[in-house]
N, C-alpha and C. Protein backbone atom coordinates (compact mmCIF):
# COMPACT_ATOMS: atom_id res chain seq x y z
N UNK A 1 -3.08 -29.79 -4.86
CA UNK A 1 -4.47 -29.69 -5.30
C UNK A 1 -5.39 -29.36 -4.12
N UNK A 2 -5.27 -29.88 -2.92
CA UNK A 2 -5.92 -29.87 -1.75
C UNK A 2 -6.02 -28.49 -1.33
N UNK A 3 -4.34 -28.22 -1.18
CA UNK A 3 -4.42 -26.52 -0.86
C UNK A 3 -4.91 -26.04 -1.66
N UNK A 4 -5.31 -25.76 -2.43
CA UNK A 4 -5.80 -24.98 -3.50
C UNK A 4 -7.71 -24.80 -3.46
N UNK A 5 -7.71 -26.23 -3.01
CA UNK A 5 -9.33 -25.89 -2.32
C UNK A 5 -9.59 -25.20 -1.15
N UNK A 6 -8.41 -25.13 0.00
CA UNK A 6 -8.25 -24.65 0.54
C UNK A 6 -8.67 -23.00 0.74
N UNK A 7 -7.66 -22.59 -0.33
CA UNK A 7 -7.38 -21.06 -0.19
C UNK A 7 -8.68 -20.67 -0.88
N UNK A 8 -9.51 -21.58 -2.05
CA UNK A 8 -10.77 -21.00 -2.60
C UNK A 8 -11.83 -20.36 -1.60
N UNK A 9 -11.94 -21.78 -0.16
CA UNK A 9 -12.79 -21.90 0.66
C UNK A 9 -12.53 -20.60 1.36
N UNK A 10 -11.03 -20.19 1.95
CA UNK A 10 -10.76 -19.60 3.15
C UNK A 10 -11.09 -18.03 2.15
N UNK A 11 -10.70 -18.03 1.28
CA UNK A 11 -11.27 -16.69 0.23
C UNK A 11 -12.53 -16.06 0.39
N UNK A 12 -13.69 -17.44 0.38
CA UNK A 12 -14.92 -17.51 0.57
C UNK A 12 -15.42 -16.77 1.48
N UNK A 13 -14.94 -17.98 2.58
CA UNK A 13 -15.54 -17.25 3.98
C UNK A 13 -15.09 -16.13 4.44
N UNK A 14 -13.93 -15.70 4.78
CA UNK A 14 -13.52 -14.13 4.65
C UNK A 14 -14.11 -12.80 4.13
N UNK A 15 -14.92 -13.35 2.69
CA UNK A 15 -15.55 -12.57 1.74
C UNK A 15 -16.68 -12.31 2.49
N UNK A 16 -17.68 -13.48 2.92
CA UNK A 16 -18.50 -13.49 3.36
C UNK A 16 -18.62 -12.79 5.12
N UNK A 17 -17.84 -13.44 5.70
CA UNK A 17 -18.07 -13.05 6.98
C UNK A 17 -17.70 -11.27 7.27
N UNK A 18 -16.96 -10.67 6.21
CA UNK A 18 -16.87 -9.46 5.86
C UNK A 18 -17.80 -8.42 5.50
N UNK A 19 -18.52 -9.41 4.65
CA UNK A 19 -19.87 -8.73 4.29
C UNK A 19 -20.92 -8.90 5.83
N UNK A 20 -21.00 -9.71 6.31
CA UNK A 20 -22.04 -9.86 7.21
C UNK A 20 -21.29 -9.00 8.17
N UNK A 21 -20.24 -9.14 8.75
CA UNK A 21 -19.87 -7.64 10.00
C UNK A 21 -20.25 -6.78 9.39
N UNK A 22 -20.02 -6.33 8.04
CA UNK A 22 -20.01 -4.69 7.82
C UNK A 22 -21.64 -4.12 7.84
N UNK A 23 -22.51 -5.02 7.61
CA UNK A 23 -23.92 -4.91 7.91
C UNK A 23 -24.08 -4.86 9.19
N UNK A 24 -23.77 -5.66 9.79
CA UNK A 24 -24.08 -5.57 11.34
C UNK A 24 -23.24 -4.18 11.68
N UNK A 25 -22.21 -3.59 11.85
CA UNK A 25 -21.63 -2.58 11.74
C UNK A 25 -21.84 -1.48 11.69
N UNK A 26 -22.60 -1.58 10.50
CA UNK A 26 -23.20 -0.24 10.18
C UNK A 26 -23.99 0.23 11.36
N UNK A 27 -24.78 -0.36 12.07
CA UNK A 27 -25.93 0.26 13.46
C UNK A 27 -25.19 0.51 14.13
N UNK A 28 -23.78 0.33 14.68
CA UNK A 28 -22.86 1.06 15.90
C UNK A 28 -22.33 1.82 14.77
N UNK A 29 -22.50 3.04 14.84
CA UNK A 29 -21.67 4.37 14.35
C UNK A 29 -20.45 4.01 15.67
N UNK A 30 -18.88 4.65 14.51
CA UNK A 30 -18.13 4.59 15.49
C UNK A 30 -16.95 3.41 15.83
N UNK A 31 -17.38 2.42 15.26
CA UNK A 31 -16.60 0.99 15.34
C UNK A 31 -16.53 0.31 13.63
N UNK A 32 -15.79 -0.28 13.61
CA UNK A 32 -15.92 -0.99 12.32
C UNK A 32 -14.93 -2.22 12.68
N UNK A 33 -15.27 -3.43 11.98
CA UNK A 33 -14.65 -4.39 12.05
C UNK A 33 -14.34 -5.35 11.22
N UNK A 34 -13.49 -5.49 10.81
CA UNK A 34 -12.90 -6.56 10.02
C UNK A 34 -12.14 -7.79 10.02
N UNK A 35 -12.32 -8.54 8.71
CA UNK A 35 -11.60 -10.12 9.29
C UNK A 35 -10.33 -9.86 7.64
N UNK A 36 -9.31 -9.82 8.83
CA UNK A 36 -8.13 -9.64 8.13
C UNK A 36 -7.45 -10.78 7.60
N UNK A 37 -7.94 -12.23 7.99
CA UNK A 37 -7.31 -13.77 7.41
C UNK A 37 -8.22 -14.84 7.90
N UNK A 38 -8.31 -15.64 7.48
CA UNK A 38 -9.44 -16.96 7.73
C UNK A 38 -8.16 -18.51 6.91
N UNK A 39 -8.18 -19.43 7.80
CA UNK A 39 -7.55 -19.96 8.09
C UNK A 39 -8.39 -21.23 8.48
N UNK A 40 -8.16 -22.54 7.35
CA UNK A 40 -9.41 -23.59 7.31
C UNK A 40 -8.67 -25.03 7.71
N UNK A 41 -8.70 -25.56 8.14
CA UNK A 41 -7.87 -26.80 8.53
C UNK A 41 -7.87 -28.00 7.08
N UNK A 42 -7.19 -28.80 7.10
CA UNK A 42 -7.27 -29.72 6.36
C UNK A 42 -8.24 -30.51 5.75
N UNK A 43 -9.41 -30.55 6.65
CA UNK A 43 -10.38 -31.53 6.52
C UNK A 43 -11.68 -30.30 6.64
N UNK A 44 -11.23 -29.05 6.47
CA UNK A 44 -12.80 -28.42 6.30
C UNK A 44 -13.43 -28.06 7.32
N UNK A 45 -13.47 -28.28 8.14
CA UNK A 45 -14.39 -28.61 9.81
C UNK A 45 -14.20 -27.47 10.37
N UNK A 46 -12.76 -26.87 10.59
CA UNK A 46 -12.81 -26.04 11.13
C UNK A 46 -12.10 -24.63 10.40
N UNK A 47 -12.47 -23.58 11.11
CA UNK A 47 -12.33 -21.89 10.43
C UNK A 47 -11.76 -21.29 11.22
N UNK A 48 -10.57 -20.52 11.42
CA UNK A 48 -10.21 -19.81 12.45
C UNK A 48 -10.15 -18.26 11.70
N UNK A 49 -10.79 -17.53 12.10
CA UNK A 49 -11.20 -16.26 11.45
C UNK A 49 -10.26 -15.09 12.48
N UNK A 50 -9.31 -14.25 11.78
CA UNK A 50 -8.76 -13.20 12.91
C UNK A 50 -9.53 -12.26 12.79
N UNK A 51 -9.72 -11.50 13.66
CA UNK A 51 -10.36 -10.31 13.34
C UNK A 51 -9.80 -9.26 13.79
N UNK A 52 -9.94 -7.99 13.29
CA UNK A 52 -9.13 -6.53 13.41
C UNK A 52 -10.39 -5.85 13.66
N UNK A 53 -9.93 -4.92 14.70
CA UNK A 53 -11.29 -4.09 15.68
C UNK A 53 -10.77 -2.95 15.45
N UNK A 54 -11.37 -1.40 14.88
CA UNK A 54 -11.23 -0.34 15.37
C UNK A 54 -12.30 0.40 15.92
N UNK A 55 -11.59 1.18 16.80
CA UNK A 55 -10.82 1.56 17.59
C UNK A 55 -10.33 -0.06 18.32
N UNK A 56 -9.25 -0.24 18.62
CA UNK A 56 -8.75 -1.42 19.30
C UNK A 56 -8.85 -1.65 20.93
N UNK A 57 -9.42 -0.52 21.34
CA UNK A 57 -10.02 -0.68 22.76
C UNK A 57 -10.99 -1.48 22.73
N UNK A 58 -11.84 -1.66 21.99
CA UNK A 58 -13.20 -2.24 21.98
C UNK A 58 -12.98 -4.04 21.34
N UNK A 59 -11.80 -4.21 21.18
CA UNK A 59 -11.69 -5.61 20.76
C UNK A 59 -11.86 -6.79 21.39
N UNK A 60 -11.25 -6.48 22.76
CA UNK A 60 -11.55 -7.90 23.46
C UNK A 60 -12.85 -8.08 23.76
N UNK A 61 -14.13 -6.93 23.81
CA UNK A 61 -15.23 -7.06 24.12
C UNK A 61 -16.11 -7.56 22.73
N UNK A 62 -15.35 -7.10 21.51
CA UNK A 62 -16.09 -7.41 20.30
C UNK A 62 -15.83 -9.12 20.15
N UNK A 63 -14.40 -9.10 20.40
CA UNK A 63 -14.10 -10.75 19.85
C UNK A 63 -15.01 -11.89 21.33
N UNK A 64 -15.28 -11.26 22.25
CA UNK A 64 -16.20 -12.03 23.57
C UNK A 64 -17.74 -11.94 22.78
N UNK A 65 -18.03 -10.94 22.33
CA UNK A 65 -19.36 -11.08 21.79
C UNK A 65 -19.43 -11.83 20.32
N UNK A 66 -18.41 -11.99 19.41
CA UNK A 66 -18.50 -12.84 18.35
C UNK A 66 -18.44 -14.63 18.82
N UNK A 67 -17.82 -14.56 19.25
CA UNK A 67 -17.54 -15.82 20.46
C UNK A 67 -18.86 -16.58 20.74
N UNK A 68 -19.62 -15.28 21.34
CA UNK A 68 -21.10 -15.95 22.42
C UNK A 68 -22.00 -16.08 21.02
N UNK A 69 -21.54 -15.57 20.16
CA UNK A 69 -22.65 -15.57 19.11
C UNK A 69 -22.44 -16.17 17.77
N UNK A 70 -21.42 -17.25 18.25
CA UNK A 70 -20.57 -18.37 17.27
C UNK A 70 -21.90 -18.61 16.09
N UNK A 71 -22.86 -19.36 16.73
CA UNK A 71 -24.08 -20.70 16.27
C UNK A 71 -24.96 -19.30 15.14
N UNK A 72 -25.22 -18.08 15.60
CA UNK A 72 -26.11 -17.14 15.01
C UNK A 72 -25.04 -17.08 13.94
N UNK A 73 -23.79 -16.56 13.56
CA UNK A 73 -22.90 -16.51 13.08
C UNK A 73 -22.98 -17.75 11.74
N UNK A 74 -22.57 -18.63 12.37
CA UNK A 74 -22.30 -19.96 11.77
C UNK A 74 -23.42 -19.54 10.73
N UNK A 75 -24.68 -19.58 11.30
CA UNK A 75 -26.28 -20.25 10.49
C UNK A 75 -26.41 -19.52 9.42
N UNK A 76 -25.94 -18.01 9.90
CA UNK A 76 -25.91 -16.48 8.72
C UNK A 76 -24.98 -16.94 7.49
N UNK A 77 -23.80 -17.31 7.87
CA UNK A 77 -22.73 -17.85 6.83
C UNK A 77 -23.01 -18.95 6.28
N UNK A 78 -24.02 -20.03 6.65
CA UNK A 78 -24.70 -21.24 5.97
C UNK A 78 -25.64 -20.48 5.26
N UNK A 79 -26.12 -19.73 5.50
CA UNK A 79 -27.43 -19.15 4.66
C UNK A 79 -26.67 -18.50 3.07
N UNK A 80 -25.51 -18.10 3.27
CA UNK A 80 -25.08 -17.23 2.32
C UNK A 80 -24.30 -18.19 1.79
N UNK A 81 -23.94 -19.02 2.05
CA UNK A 81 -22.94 -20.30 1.39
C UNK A 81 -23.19 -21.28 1.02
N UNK A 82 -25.01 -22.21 1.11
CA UNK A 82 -25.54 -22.64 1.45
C UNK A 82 -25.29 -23.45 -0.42
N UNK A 83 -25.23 -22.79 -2.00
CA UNK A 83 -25.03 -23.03 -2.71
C UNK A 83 -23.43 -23.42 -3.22
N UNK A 84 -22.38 -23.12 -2.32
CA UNK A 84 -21.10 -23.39 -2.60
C UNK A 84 -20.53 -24.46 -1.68
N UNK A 85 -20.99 -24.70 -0.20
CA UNK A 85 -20.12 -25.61 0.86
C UNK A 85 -21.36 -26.73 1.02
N UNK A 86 -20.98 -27.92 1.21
CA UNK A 86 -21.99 -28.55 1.67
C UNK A 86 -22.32 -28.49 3.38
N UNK A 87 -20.82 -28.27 4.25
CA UNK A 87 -20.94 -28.51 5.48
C UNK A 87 -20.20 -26.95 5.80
N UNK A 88 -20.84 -25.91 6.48
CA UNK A 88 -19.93 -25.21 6.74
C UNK A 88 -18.79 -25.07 8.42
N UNK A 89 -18.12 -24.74 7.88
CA UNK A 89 -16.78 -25.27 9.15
C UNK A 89 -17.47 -24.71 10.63
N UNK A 90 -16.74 -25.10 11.61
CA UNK A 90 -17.20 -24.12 12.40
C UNK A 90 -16.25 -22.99 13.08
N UNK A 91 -16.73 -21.94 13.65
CA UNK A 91 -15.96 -20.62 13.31
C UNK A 91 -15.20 -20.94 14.73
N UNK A 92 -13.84 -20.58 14.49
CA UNK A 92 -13.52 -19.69 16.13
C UNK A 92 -12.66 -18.27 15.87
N UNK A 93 -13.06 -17.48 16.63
CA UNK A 93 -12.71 -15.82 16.14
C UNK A 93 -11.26 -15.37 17.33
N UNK A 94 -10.30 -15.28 16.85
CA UNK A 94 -9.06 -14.43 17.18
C UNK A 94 -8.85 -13.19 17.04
N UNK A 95 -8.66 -12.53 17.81
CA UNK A 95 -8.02 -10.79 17.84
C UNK A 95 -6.88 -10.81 16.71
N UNK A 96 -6.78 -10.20 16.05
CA UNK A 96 -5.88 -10.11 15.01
C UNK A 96 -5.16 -8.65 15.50
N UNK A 97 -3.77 -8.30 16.08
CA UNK A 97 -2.86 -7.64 16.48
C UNK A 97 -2.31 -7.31 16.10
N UNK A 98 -1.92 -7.22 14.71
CA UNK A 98 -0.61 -7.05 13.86
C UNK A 98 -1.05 -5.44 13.51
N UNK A 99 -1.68 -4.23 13.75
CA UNK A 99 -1.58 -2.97 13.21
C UNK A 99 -1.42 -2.32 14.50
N UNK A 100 -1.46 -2.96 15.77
CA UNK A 100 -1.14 -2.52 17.07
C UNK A 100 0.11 -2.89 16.86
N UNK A 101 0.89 -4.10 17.15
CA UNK A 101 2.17 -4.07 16.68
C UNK A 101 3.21 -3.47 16.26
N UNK A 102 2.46 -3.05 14.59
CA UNK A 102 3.17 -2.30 14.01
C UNK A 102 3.56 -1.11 14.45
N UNK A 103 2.28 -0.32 15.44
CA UNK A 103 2.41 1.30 15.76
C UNK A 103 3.36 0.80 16.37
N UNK A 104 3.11 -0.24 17.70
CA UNK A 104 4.30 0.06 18.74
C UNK A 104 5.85 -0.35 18.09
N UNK A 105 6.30 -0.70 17.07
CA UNK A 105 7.44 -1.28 16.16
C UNK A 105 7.60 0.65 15.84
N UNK A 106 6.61 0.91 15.12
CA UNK A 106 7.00 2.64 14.57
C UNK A 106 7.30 3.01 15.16
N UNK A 107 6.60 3.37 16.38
CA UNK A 107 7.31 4.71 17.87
C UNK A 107 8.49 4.40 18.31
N UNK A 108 8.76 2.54 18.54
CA UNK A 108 10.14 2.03 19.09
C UNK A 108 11.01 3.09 17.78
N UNK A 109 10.96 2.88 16.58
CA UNK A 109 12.21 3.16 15.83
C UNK A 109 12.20 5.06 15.61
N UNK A 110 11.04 5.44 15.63
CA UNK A 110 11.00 7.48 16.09
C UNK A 110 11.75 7.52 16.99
N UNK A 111 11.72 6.75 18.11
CA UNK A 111 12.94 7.21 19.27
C UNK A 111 14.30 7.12 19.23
């Protein structure tokens, strides 16, 4: 039963924090960014959000600036959730790697 609130919540925020990059997004022509899994702990509190950067050069600088801008973040996703969560978790943002991966898995098996 627990998990199940779980996966509603982590559904949620994903949805949401998706919508709010792709707005912010839109003003850098050129980049786009997405949150490919969100991942909520047991007790709610906390959110671990991956995120997928393209172009993937620009990731470790995107996931350093989501980072510094946790609390602006957080307040945007309370504003938009503000009728469904009573407490919203707090975020921490991961590079999500798995389509870099994959290329380098493809080229290994072309050779």
């Amino acid at each position: 039963m627990e998990k199940t609130r779980q996966n509603k919540i982590e559904r949620l925020i994903q949805k949401e924090l998706s919508n709010l990059f792709l707005n912010e997004t839109r003003k850098t022509h050129g980049m786009m960014v997405s949150v490919s899994e969100c991942r909520i702990s047991p007790d709610l509190s906390y959110c671990t959000a991956y995120i997928s950067v393209f172009p993937s050069e620009k990731s470790e600088e995107t996931i350093k600036n989501l980072t510094e801008n946790v609390k602006t973040i957080r307040y945007e996703l309370g504003q938009r959730l503000r009728y469904q969560l009573r407490i919203v978790p707090e975020l921490r943002f991961f590079k999500d790697d798995t389509l870099d991966y994959m290329e380098h898995i493809d080229e290994l098996l072309k050779k």
